[in-house]
C-alpha atoms as a PDB file:
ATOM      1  CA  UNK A   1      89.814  95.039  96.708  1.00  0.00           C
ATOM      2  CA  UNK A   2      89.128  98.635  96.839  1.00  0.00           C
ATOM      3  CA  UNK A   3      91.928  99.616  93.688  1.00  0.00           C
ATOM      4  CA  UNK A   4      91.015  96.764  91.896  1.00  0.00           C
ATOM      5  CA  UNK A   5      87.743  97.446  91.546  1.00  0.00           C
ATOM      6  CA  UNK A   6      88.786 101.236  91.322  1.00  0.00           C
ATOM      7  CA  UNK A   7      90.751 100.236  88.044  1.00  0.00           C
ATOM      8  CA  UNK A   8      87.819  98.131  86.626  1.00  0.00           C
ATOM      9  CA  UNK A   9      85.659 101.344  86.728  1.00  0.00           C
ATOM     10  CA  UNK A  10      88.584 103.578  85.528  1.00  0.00           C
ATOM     11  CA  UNK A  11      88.683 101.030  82.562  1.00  0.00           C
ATOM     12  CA  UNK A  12      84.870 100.826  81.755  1.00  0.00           C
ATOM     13  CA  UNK A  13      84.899 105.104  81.999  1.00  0.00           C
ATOM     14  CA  UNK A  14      87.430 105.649  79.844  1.00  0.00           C
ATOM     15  CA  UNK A  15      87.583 104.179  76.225  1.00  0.00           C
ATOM     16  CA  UNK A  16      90.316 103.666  74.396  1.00  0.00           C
ATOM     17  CA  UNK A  17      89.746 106.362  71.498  1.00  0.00           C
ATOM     18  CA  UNK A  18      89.010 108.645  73.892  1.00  0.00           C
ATOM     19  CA  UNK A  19      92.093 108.159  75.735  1.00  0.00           C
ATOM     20  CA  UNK A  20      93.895 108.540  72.178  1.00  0.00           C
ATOM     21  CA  UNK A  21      92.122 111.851  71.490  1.00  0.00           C
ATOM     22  CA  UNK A  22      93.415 113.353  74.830  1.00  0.00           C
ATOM     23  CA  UNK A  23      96.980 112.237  73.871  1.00  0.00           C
ATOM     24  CA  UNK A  24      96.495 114.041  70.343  1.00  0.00           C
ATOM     25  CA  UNK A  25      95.198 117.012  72.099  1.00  0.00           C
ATOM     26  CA  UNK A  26      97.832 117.219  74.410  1.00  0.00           C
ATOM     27  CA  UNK A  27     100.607 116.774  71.933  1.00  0.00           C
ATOM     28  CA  UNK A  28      98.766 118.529  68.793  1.00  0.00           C
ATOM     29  CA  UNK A  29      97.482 121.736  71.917  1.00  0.00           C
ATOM     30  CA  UNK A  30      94.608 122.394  69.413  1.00  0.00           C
ATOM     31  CA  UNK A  31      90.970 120.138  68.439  1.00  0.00           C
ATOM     32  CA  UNK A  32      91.772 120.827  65.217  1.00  0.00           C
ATOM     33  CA  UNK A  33      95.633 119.828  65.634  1.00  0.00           C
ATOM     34  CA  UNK A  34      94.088 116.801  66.802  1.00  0.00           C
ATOM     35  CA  UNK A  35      91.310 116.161  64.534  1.00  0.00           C
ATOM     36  CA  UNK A  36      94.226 116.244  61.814  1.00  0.00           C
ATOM     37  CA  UNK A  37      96.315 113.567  63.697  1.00  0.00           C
ATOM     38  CA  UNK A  38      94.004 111.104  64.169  1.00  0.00           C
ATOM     39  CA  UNK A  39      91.858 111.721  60.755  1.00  0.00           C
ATOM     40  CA  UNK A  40      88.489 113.108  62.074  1.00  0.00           C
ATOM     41  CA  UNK A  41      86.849 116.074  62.055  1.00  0.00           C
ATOM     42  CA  UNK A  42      86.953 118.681  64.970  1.00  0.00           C
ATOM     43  CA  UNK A  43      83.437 117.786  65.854  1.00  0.00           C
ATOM     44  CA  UNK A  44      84.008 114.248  66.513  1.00  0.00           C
ATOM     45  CA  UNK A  45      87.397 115.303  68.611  1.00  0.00           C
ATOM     46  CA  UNK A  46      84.962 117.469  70.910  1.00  0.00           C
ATOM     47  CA  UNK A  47      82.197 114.571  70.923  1.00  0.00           C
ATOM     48  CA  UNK A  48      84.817 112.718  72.146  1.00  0.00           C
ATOM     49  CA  UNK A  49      85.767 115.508  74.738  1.00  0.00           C
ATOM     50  CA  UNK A  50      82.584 115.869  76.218  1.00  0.00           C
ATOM     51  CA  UNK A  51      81.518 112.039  76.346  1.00  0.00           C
ATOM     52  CA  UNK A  52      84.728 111.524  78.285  1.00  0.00           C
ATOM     53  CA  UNK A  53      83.766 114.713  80.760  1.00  0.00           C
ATOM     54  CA  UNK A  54      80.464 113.449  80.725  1.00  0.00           C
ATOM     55  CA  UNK A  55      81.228 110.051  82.253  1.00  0.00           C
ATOM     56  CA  UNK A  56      83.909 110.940  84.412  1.00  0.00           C
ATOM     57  CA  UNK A  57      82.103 113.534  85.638  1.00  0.00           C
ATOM     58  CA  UNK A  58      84.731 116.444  85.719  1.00  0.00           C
ATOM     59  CA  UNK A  59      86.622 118.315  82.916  1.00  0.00           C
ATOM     60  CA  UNK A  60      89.451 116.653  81.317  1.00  0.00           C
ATOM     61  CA  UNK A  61      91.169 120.247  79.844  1.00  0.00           C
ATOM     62  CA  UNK A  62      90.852 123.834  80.247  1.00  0.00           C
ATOM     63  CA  UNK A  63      89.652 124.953  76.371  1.00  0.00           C
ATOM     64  CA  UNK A  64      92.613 127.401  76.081  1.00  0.00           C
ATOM     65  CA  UNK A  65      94.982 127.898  73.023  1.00  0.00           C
ATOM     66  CA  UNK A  66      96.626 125.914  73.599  1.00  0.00           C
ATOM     67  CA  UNK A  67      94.681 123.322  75.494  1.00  0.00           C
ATOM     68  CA  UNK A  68      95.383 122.697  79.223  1.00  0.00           C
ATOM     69  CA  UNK A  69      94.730 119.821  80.732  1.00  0.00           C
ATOM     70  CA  UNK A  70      93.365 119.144  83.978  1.00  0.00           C
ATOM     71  CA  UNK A  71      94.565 116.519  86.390  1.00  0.00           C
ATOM     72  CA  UNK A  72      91.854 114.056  85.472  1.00  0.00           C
ATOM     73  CA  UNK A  73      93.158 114.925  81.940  1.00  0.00           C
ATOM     74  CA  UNK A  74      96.406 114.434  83.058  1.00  0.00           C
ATOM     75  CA  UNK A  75      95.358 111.310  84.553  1.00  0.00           C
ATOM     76  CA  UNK A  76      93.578 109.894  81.301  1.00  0.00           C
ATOM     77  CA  UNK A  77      96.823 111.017  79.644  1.00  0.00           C
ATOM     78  CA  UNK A  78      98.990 108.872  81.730  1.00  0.00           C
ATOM     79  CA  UNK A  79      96.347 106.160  80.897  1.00  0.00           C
ATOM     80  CA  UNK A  80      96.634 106.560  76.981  1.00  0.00           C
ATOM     81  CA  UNK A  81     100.340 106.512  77.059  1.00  0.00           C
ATOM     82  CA  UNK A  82     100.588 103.707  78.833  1.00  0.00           C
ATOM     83  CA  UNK A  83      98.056 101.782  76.255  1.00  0.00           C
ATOM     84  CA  UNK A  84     100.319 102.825  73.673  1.00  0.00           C
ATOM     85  CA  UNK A  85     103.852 101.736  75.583  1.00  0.00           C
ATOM     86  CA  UNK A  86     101.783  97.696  76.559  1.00  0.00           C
ATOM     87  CA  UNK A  87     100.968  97.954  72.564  1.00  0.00           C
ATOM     88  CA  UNK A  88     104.530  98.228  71.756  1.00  0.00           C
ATOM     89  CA  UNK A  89     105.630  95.707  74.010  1.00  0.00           C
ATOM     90  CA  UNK A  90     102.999  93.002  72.802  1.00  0.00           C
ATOM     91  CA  UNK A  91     104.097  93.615  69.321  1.00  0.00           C
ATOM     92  CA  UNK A  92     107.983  93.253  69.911  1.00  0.00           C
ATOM     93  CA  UNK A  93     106.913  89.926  71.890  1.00  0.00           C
ATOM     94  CA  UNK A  94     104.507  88.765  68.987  1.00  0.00           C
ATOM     95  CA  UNK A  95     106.965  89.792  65.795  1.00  0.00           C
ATOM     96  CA  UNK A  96     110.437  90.863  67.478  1.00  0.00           C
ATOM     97  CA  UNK A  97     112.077  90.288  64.192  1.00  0.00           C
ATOM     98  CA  UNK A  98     109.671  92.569  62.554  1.00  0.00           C
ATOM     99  CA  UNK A  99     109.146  95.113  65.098  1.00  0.00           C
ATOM    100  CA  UNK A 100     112.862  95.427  65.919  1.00  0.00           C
ATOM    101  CA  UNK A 101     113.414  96.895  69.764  1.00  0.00           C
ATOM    102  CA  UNK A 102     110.547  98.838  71.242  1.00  0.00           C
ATOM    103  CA  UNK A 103     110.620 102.790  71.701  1.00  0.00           C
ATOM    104  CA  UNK A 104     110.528 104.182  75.558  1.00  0.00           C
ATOM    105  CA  UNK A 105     110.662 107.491  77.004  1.00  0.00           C
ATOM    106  CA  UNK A 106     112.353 107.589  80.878  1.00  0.00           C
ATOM    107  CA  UNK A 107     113.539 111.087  82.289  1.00  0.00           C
ATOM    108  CA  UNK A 108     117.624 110.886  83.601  1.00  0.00           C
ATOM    109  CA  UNK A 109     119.291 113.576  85.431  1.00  0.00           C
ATOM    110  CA  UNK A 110     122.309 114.819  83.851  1.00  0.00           C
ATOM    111  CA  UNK A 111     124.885 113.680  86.561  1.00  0.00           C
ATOM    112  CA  UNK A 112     123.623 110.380  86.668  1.00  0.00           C
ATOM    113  CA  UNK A 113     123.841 109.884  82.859  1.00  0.00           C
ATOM    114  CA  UNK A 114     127.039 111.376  82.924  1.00  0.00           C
ATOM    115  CA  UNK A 115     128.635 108.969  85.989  1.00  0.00           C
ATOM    116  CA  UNK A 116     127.010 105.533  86.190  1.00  0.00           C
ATOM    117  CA  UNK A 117     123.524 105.613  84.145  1.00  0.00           C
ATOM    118  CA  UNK A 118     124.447 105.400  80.406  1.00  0.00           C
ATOM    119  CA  UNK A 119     126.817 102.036  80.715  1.00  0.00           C
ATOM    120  CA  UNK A 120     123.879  99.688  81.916  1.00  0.00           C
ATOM    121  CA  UNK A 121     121.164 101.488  79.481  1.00  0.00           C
ATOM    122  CA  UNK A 122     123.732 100.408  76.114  1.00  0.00           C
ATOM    123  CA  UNK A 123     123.458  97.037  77.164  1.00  0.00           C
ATOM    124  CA  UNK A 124     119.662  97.255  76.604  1.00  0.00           C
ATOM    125  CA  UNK A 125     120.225  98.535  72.484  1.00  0.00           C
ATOM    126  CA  UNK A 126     119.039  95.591  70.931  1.00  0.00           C
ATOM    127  CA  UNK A 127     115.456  95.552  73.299  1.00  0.00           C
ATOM    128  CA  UNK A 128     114.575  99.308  73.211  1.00  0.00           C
ATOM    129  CA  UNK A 129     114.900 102.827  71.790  1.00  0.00           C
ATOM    130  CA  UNK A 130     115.592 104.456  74.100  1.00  0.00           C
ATOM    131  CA  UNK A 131     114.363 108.563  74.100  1.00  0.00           C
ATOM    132  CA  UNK A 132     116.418 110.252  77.274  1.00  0.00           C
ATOM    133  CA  UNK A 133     115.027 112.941  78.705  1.00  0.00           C
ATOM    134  CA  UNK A 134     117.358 114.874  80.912  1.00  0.00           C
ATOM    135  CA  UNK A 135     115.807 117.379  83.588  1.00  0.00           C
ATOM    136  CA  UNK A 136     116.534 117.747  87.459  1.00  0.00           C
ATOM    137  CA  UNK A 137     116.407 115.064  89.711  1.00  0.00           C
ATOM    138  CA  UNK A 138     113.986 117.230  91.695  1.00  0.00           C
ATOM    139  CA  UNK A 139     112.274 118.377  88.863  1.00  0.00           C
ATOM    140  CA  UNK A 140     111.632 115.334  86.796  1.00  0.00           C
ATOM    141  CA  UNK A 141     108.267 113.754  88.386  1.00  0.00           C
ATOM    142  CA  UNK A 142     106.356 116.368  86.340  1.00  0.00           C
ATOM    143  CA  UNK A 143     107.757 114.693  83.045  1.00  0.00           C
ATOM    144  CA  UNK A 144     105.908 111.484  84.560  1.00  0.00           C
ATOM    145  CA  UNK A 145     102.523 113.296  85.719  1.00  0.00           C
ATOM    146  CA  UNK A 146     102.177 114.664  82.164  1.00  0.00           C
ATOM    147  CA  UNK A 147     102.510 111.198  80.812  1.00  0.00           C
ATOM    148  CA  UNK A 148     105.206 112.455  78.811  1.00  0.00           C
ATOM    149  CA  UNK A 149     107.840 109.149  80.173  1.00  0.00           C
ATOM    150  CA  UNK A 150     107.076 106.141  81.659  1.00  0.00           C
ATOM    151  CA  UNK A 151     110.074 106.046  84.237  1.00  0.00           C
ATOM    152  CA  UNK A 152     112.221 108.673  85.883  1.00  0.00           C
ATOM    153  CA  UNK A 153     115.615 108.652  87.948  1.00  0.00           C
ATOM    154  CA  UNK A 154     114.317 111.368  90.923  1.00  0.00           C
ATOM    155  CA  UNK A 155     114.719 112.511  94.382  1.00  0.00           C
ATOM    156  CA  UNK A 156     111.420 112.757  94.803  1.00  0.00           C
ATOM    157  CA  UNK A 157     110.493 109.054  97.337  1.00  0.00           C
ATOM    158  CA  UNK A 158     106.615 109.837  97.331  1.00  0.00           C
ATOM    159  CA  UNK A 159     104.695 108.205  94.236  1.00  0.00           C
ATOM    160  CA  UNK A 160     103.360 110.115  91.392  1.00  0.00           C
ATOM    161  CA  UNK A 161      99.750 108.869  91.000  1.00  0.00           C
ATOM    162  CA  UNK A 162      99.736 105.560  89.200  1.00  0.00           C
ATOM    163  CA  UNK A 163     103.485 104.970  90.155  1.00  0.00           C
ATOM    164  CA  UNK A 164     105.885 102.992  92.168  1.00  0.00           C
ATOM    165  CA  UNK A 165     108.842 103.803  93.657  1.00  0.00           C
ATOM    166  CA  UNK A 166     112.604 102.046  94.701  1.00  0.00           C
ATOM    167  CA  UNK A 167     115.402 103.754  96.147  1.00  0.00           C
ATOM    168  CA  UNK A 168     118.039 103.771  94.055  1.00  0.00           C
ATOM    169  CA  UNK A 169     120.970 104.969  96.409  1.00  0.00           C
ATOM    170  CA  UNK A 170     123.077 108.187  97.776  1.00  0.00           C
ATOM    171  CA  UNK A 171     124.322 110.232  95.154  1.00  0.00           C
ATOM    172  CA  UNK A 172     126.939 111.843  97.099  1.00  0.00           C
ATOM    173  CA  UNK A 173     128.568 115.376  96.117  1.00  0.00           C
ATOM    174  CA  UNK A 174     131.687 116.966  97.011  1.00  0.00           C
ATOM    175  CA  UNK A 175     132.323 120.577  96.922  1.00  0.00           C
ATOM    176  CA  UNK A 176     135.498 121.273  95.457  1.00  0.00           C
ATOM    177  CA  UNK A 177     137.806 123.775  93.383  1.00  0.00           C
ATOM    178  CA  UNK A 178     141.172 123.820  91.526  1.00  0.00           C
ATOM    179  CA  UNK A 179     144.417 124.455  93.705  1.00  0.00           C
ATOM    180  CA  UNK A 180     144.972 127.827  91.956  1.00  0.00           C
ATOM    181  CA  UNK A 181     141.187 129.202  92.955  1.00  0.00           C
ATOM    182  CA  UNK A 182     141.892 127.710  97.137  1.00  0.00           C
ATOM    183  CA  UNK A 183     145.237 129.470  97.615  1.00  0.00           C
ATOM    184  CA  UNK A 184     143.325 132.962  95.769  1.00  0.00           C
ATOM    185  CA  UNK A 185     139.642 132.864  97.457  1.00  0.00           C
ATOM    186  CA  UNK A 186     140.056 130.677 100.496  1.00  0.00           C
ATOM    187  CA  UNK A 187     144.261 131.628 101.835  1.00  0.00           C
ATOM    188  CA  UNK A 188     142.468 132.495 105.284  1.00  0.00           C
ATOM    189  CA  UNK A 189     140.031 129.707 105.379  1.00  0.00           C
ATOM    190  CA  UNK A 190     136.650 128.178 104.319  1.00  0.00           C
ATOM    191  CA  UNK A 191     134.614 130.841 106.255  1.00  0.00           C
ATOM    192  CA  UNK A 192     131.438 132.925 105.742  1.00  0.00           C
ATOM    193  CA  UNK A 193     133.419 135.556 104.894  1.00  0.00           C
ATOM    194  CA  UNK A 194     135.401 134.051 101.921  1.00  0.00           C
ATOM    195  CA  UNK A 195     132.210 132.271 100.406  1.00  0.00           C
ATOM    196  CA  UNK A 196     130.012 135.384 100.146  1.00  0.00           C
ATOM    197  CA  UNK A 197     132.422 136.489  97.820  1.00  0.00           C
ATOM    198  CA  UNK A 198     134.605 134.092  96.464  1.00  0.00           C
ATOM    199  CA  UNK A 199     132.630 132.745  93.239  1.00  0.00           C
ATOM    200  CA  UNK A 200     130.512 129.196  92.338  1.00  0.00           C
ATOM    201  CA  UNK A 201     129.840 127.315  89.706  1.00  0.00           C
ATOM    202  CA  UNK A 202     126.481 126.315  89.051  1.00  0.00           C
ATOM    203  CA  UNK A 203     124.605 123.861  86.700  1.00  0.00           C
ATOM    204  CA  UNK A 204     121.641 125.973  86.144  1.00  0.00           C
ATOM    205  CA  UNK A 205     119.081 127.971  88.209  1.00  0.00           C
ATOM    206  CA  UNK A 206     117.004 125.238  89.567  1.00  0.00           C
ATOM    207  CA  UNK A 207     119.762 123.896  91.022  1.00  0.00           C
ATOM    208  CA  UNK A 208     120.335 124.415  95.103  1.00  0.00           C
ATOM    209  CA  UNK A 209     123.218 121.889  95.634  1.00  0.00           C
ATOM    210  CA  UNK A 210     125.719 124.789  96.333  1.00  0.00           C
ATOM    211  CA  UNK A 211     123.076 127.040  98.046  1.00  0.00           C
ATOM    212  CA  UNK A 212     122.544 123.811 100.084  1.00  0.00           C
ATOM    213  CA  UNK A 213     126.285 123.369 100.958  1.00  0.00           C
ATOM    214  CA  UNK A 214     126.594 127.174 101.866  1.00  0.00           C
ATOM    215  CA  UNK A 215     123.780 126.708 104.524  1.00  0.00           C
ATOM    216  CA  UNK A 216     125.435 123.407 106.170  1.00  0.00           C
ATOM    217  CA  UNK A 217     128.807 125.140 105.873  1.00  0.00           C
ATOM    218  CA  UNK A 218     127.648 128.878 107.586  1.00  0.00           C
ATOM    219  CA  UNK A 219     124.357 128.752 108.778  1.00  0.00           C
ATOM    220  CA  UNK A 220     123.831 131.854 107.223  1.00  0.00           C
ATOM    221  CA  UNK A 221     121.943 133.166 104.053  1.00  0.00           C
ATOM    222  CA  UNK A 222     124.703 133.897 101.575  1.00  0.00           C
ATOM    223  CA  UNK A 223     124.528 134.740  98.046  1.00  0.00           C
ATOM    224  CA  UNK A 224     127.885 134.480  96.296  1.00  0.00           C
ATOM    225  CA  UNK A 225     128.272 135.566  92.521  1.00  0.00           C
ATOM    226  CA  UNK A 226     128.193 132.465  90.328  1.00  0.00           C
ATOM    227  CA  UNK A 227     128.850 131.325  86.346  1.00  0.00           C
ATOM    228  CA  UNK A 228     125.975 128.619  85.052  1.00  0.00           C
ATOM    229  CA  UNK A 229     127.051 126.354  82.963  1.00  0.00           C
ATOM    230  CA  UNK A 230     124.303 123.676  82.503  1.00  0.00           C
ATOM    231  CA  UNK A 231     126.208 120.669  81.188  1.00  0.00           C
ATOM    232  CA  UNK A 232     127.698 118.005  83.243  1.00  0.00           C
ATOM    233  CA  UNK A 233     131.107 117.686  81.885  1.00  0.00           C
ATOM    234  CA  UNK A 234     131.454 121.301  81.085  1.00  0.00           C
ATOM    235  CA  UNK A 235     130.978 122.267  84.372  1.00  0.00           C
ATOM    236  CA  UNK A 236     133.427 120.217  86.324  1.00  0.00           C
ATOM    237  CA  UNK A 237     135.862 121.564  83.559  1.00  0.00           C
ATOM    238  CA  UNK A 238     134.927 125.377  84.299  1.00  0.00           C
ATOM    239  CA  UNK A 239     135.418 123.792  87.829  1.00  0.00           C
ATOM    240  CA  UNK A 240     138.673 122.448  87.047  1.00  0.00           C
ATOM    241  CA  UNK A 241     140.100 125.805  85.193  1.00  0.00           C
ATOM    242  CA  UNK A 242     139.139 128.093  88.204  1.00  0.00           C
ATOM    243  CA  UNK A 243     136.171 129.683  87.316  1.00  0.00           C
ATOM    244  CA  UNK A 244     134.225 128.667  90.828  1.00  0.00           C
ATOM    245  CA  UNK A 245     133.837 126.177  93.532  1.00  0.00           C
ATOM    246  CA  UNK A 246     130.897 123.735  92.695  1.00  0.00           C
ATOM    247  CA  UNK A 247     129.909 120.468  93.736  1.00  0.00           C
ATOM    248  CA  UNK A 248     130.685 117.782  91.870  1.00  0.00           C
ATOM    249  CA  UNK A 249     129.668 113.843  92.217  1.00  0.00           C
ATOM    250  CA  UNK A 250     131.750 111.845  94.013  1.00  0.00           C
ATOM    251  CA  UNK A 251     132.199 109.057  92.306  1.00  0.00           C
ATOM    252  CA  UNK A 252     133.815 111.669  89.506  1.00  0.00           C
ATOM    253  CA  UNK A 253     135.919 113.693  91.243  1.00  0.00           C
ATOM    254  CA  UNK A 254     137.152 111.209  94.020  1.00  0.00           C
ATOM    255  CA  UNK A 255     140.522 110.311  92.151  1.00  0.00           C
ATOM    256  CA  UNK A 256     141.118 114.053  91.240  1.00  0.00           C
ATOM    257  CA  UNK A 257     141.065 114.933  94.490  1.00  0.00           C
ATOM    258  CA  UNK A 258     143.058 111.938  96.022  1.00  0.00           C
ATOM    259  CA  UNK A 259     145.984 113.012  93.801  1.00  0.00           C
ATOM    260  CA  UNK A 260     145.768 116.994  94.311  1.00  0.00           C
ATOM    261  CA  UNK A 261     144.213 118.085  91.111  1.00  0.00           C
ATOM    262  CA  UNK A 262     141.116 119.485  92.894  1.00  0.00           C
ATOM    263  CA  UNK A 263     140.375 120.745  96.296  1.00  0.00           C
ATOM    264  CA  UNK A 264     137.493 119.758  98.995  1.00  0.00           C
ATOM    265  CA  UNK A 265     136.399 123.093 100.774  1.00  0.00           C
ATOM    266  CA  UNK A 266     136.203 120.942 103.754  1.00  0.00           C
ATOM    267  CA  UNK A 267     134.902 117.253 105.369  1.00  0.00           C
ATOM    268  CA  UNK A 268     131.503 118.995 106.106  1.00  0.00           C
ATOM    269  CA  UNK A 269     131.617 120.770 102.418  1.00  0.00           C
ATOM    270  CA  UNK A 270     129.115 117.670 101.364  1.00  0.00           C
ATOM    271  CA  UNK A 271     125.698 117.262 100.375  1.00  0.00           C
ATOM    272  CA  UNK A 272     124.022 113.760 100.241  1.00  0.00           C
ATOM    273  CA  UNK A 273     121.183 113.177  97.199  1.00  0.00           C
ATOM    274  CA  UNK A 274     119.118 110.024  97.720  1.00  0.00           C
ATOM    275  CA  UNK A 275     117.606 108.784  94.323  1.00  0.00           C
ATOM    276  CA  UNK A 276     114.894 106.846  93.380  1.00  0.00           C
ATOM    277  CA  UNK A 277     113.329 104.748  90.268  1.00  0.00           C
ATOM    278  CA  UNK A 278     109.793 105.887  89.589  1.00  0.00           C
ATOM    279  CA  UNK A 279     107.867 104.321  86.923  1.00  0.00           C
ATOM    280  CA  UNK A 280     104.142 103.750  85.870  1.00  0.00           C
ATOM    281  CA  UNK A 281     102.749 101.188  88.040  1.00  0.00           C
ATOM    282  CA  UNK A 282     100.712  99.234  84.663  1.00  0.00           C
ATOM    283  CA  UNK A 283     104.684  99.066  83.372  1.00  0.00           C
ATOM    284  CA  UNK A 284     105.075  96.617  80.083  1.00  0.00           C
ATOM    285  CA  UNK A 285     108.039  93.895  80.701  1.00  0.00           C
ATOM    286  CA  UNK A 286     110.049  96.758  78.618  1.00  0.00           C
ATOM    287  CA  UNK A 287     110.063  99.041  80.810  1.00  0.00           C
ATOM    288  CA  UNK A 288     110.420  96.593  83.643  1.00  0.00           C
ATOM    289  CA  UNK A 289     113.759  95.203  82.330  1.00  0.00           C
ATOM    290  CA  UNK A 290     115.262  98.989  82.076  1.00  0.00           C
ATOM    291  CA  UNK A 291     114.166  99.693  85.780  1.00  0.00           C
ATOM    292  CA  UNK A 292     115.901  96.865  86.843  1.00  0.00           C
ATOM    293  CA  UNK A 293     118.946  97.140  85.063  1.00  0.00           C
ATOM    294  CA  UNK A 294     119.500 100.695  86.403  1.00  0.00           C
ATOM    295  CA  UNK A 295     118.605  99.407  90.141  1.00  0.00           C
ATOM    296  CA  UNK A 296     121.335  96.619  89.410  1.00  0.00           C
ATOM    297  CA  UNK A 297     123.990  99.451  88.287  1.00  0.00           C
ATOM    298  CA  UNK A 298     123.004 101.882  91.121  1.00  0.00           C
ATOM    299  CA  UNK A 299     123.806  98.874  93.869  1.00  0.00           C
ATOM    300  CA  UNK A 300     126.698  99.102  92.658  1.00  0.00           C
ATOM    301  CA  UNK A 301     127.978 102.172  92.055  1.00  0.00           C
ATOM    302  CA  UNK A 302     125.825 104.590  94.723  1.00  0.00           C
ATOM    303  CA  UNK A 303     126.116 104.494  98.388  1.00  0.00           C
END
């Protein structure tokens, strides 16, 4: 009873326009930007501003160039692009033939897109447009605080505000090299030793799969020299011409390594990723329909 009323109020506080001029600001970073985008003066976009502070009671953006918003602005973000994404889907229901499929934004690691992800997300072409934003599984919930995607493939189980949540599955990585690289860096064995020198491959600087691996492996803090190459298939091939040991997904690699074309550092040289489907909680039957089609393809493709 609590949220519902909660929502009620949140709807009667925040009006539509002024929902739409915090989405300008945000994407414009100026009032003027704004003002320009949604064909009214600056003066009306900072009426707008302070009526919203006003009945909300707190300050929606930090009046910096550009603008920052605040997490009530963040919030009222969310709010005005999820308007816009419910406006999309009642038109494609009213005219489909007109409209044509519906635009969405959801975030996608690169590894999933690259394994299992893209397959089930074609079969949705003639319902949706789809705009793919690739970032980090542990990095992408910020994409859905800023309202900048309705749904996100994530590690991340706890909510963003306004969200649910379903586990997806175990995306599980093996860390591997090319035969050539084992008998040069590892002849005496997959030991501390070897690893703090012997080089890795790694997708870019946010990611800790290998630093992660190197911790269950030695126990010990060890900082090997390492290439970054931050595209999926690029860097199981610098992985596959000897350049470093990296970890690569399973469900890629497993038939390399079954025939001897690359090389597990070890049964413990693993690292388990659960993932989970995050979208906004007022979700339009669009963005319903792509959730579950990736939960569908996950079941059967991650542990």
């Amino acid at each position: 009873m609590f949220l519902i009323h909660h929502k009620i109020i949140f709807m009667t506080l925040v009006d539509v326009a002024a929902a739409r001029t915090i989405a300008a600001i945000a994407e414009s970073g100026t009032f003027e930007a704004a003002a320009g985008r949604l064909q009214v003066t600056p003066s009306a976009v900072s009426q707008r501003v302070r009526a919203l502070e006003a009945e909300l009671g707190r300050p929606v953006l930090h009046r910096t160039r550009p603008v920052e918003l605040t997490a009530a602005g963040l919030a009222v973000l969310r709010f005005a692009r999820q308007l816009e994404q419910l406006s999309a889907d009642l038109r494609a229901e009213l005219a489909p033939e007109a409209i044509g499929p519906a635009p969405l934004t959801i975030v996608v690691n690169s590894d999933s897109l690259h394994t299992w992800a893209l397959p089930p997300l074609a079969g949705l072409v003639d319902l949706v447009h789809l705009e793919v934003l690739r970032e980090d599984e542990a990095h992408s919930l910020a994409l859905l605080r800023e309202g900048a995607a309705a749904g996100a493939v994530t590690a991340e189980a706890e909510p963003v505000p306004g969200c649910s949540v379903e586990r997806l599955g175990v995306m599980r990585y093996l860390a591997v090299c090319a035969p050539g690289y084992a008998r040069r860096w590892f002849e005496g064995g997959v030991e501390a030793t070897s690893l703090s020198v012997a080089p890795t491959v790694t997708y870019d600087r946010k990611d800790g799969l290998q630093r992660r691996c190197l911790t269950q492996l030695t126990r010990a803090r060890i900082d090997p020299p390492s290439h970054y190459i931050p595209a999926s298939a690029e860097y199981a091939e610098a992985i596959r011409l000897g350049m470093g040991w990296g970890m690569i997904p399973e469900i890629e690699c497993r038939e390399e390594v079954r025939v001897g074309e690359l090389v597990r550092l070890g049964e413990r040289a693993v690292v388990d990723v659960p993932l989970y489907w995050q979208q906004w909680r007022r979700s339009s039957a669009l963005l319903r329909e792509v959730g579950d089609t990736l939960r569908e393809a996950a079941r059967r493709v991650l542990r």
